[in-house]
Protein backbone atom coordinates (compact mmCIF):
# COMPACT_ATOMS: atom_id res chain seq x y z
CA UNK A 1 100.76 125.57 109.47
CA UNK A 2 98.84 122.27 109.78
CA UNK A 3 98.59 119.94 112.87
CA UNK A 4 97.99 116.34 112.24
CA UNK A 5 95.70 114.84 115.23
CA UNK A 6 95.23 110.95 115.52
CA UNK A 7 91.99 109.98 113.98
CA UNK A 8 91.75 107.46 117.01
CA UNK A 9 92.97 105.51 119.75
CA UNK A 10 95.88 103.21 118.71
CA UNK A 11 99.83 102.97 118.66
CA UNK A 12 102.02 104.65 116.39
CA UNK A 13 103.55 101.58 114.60
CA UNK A 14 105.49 103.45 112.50
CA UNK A 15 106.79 107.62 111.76
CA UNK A 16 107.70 107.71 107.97
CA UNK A 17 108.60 111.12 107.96
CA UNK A 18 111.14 113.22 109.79
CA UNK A 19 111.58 116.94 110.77
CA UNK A 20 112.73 118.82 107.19
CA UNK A 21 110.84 116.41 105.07
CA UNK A 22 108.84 117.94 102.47
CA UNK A 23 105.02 116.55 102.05
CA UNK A 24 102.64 116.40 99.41
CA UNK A 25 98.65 116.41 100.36
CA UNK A 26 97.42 112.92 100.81
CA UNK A 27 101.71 111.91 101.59
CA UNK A 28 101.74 109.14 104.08
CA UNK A 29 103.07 110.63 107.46
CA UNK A 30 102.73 107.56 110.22
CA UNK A 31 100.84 104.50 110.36
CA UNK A 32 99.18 103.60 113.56
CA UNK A 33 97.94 100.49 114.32
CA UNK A 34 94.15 100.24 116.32
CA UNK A 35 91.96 97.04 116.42
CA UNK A 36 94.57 94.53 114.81
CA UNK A 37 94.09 97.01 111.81
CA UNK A 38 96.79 99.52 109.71
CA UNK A 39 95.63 103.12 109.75
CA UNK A 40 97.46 105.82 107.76
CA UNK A 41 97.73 109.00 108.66
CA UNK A 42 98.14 111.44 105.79
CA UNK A 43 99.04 114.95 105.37
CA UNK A 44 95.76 117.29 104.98
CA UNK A 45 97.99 119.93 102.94
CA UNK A 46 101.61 119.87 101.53
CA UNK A 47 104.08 121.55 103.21
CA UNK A 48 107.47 120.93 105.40
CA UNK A 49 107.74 118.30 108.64
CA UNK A 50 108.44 121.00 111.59
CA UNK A 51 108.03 118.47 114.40
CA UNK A 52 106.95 114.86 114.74
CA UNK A 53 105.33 114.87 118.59
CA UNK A 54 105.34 111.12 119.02
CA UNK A 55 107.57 107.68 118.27
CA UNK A 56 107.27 104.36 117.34
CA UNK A 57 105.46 102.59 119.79
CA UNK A 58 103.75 104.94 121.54
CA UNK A 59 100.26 104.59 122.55
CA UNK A 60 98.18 107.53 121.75
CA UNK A 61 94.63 108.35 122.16
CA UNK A 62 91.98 110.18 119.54
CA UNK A 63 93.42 113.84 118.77
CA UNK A 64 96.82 113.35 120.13
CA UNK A 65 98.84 115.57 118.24
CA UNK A 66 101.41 113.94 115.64
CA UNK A 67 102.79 115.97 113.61
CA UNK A 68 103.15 119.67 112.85
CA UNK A 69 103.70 120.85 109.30
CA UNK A 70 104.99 124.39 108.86
């Protein structure tokens, strides 16, 4: 079990993933947006999407929890 933290302040611009989904390492899971800048957020390990913990458009801050891969 992995849990994906936000690397830093921002909002989540966009969730490419939902629960089920099966993930590669270095997969593309969201893509938040901090500064006027695009920052992915990848997964550290494969595995399967248990529970995404935010949504589009929500303003998060460093180490918010994103996403839990089981």
């Amino acid at each position: 079990m992995a849990e994906i933290l936000a690397p830093m302040s921002g909002n989540i611009w966009k969730v490419l993933v939902k629960p089920g989904d099966t993930v590669a390492e270095d997969d593309e899971l969201i893509v938040m947006e901090a500064m006027k800048m695009e920052i992915p957020v990848v997964a550290p390990e494969g595995g399967v999407v248990g529970k995404i913990h935010v949504q589009e458009g929500d303003p998060v801050e460093a180490d918010t929890l994103l996403v839990t891969l089981t």
